[in-house]
N, C-alpha and C. Protein backbone atom coordinates (compact mmCIF):
# COMPACT_ATOMS: atom_id res chain seq x y z
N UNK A 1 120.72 94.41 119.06
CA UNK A 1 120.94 95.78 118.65
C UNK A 1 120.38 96.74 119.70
N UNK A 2 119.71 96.25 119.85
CA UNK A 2 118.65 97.44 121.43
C UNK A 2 119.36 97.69 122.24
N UNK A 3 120.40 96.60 122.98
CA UNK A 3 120.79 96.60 124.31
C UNK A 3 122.21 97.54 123.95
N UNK A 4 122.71 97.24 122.33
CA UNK A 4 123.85 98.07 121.78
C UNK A 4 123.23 99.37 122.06
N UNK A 5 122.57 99.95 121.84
CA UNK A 5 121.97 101.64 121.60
C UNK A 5 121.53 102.01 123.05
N UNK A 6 121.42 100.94 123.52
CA UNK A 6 120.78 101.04 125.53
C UNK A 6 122.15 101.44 126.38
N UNK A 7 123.27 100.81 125.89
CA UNK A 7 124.75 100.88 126.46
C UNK A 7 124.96 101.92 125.74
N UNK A 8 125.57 102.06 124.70
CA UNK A 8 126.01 103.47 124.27
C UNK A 8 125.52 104.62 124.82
N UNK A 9 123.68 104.70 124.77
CA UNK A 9 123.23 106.15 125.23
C UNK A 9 123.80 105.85 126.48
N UNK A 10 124.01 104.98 127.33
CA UNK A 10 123.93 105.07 129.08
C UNK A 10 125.65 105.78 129.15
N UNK A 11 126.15 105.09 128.31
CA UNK A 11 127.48 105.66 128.18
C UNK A 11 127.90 107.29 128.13
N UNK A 12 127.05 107.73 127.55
CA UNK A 12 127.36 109.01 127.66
C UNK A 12 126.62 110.21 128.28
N UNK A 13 125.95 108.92 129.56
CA UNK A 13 125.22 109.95 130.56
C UNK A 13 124.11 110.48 130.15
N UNK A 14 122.80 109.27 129.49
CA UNK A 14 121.82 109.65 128.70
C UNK A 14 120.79 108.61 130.27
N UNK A 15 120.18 109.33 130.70
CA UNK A 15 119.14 108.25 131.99
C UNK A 15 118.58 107.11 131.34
N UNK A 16 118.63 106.13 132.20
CA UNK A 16 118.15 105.17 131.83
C UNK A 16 117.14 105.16 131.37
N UNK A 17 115.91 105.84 131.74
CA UNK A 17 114.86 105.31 131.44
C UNK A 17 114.43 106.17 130.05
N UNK A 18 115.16 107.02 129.29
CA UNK A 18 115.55 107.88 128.41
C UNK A 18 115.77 106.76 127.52
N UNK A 19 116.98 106.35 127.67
CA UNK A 19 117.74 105.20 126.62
C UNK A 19 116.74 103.72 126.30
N UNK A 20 116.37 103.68 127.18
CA UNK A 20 115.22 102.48 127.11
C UNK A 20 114.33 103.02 126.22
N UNK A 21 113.86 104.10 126.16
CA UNK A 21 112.85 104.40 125.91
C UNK A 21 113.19 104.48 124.16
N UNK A 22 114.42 105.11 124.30
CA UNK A 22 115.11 105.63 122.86
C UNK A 22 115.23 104.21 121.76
N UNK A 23 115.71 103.47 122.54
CA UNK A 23 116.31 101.72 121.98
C UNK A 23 114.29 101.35 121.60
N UNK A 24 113.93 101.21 122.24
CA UNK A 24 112.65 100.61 121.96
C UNK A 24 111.93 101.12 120.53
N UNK A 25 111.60 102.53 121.20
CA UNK A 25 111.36 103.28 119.73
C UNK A 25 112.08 103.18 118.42
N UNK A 26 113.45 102.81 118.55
CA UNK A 26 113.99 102.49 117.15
C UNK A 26 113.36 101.40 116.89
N UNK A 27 113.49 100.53 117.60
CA UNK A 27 113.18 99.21 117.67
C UNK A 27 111.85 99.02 116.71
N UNK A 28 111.13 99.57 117.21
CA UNK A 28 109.43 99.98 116.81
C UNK A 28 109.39 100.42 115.11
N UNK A 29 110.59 101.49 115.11
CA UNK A 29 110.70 101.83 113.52
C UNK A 29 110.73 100.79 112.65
N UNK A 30 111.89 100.20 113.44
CA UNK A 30 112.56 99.07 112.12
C UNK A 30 111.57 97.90 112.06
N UNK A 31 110.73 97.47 113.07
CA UNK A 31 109.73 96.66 112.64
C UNK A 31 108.61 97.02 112.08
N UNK A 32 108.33 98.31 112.17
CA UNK A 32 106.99 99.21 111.18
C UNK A 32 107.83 98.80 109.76
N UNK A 33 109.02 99.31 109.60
CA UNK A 33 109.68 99.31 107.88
C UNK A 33 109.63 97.93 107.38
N UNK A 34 110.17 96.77 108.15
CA UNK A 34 110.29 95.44 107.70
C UNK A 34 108.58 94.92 107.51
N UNK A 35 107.60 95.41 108.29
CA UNK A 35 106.43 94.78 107.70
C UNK A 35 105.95 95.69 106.44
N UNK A 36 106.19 97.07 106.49
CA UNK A 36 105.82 98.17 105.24
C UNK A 36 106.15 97.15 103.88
N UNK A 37 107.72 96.40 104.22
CA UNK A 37 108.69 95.58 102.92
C UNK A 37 107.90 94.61 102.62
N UNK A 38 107.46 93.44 104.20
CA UNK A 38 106.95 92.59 103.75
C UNK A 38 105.28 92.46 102.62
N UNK A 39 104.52 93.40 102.83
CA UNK A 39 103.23 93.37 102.51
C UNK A 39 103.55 94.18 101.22
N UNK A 40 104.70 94.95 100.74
CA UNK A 40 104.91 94.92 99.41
C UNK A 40 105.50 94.29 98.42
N UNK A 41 106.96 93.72 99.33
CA UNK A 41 107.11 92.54 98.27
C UNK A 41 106.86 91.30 98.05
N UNK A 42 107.12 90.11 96.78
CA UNK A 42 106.01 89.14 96.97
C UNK A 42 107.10 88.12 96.96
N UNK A 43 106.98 86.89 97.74
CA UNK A 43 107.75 86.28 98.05
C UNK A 43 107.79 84.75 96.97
N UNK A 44 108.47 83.88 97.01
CA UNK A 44 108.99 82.75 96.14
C UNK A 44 107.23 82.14 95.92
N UNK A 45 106.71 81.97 97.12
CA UNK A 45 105.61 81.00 97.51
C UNK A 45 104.53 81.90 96.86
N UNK A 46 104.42 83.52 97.02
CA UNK A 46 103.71 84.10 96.52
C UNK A 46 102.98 83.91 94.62
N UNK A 47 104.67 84.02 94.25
CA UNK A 47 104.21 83.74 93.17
C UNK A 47 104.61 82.50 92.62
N UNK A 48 104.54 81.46 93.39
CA UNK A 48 103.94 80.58 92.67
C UNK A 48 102.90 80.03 92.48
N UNK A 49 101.98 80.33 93.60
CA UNK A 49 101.01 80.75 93.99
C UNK A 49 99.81 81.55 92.27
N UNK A 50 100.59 82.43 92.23
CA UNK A 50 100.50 83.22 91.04
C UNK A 50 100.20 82.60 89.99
N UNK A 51 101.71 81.75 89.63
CA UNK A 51 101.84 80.68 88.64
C UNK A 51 100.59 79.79 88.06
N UNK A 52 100.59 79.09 89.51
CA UNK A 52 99.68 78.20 89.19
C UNK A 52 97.57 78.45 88.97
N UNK A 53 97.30 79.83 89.75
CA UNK A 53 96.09 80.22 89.19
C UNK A 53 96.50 80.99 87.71
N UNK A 54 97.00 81.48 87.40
CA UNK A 54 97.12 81.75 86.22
C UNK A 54 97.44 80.80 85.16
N UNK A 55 98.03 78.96 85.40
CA UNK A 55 97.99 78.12 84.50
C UNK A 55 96.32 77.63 84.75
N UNK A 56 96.12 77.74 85.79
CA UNK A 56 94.15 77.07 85.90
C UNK A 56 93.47 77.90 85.09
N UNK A 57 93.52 79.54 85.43
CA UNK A 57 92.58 80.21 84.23
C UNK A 57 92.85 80.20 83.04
N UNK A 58 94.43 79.81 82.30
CA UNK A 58 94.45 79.60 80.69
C UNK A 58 93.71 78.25 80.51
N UNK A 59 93.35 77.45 82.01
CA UNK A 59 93.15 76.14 81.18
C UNK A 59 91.80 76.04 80.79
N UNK A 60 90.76 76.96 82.02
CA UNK A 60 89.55 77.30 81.89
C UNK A 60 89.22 78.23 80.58
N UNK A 61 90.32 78.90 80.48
CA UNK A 61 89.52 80.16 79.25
C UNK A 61 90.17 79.11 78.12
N UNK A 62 91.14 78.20 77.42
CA UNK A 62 90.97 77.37 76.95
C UNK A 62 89.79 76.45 76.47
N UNK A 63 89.53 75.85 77.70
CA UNK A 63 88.01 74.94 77.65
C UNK A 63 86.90 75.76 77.01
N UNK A 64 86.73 77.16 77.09
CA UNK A 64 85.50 77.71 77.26
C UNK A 64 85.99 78.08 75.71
N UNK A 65 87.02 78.45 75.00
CA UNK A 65 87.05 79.06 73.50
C UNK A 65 86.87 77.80 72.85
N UNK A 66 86.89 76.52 72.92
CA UNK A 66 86.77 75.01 72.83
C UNK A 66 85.46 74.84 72.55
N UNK A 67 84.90 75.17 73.66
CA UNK A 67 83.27 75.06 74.03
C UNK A 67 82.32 75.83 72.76
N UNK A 68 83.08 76.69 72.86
CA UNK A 68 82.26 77.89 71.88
C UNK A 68 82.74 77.79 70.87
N UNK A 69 83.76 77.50 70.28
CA UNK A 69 83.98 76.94 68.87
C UNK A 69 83.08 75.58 68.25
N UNK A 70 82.77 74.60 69.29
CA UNK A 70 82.17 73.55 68.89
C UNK A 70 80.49 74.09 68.31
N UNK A 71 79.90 74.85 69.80
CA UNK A 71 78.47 75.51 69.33
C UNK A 71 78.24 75.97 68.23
N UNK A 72 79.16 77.04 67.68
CA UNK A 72 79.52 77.78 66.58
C UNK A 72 79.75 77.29 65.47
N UNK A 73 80.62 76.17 65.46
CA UNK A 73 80.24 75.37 64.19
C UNK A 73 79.33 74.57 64.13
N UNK A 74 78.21 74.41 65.23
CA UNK A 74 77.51 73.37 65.26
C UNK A 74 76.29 73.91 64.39
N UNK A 75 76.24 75.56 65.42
CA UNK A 75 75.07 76.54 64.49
C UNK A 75 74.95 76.63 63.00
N UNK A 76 76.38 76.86 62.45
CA UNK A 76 76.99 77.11 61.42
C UNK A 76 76.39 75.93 60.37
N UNK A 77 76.58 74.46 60.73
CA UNK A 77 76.08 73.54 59.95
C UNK A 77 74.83 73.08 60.09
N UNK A 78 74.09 73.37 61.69
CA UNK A 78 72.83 73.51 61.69
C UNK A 78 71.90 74.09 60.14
N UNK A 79 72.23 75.61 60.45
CA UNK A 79 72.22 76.82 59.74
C UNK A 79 72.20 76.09 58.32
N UNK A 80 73.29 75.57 57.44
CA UNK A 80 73.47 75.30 56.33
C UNK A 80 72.38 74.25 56.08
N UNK A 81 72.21 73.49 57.08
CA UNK A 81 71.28 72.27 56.61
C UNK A 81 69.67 72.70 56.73
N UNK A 82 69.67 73.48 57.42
CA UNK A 82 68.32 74.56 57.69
C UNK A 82 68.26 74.67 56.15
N UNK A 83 68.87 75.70 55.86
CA UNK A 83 68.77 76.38 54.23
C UNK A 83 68.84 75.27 53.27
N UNK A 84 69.65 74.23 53.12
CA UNK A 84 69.64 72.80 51.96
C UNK A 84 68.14 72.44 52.46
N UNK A 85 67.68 72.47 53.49
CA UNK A 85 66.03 72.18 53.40
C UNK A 85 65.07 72.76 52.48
N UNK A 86 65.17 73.80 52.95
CA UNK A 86 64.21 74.98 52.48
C UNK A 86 64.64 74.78 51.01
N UNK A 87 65.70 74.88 50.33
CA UNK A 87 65.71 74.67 49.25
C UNK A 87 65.45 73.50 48.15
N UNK A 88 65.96 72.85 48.64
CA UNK A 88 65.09 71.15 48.61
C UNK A 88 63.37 71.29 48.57
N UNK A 89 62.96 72.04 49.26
CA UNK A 89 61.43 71.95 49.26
C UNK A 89 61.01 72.59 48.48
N UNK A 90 61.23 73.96 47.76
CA UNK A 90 61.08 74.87 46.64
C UNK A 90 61.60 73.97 45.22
């Protein structure tokens, strides 16, 4: 595409070192815009990427409501057998 916009300007009596200069600088645009695209949109790998830490943290926050359900009922019947003591002894 450069050398297209390098011939055309020369074509109509634009100096060379003008047209070079002109072709480059587009040049320069369209690769500023294509990285602006790349670093906003997210690509296949990105999110799967995504996917898969987000199946690891349901599996972790899983484990951990697991974890704390077991303590919780553990307190819970602790707790009850605490009190069948105390009452037992009265």
């Amino acid at each position: 595409m450069e050398l297209e916009i390098y011939e055309a300007l020369t074509a109509v009596n634009v100096p060379n070192d003008k047209a070079r200069a002109v072709a480059e600088s587009i040049n320069k645009e369209i690769d500023r815009r294509y990285e602006l695209h790349a670093r906003q949109l997210a690509t296949r790998g990105d999110i799967s990427e995504l996917r898969q830490q987000s199946a690891e943290m349901e599996a972790r926050l899983l484990k951990a409501i697991n974890d704390s359900q077991r303590w919780t009922m553990g307190a819970v019947f602790a707790g009850m057998a605490a009190v069948a003591a105390i009452v037992k002894l009265f």
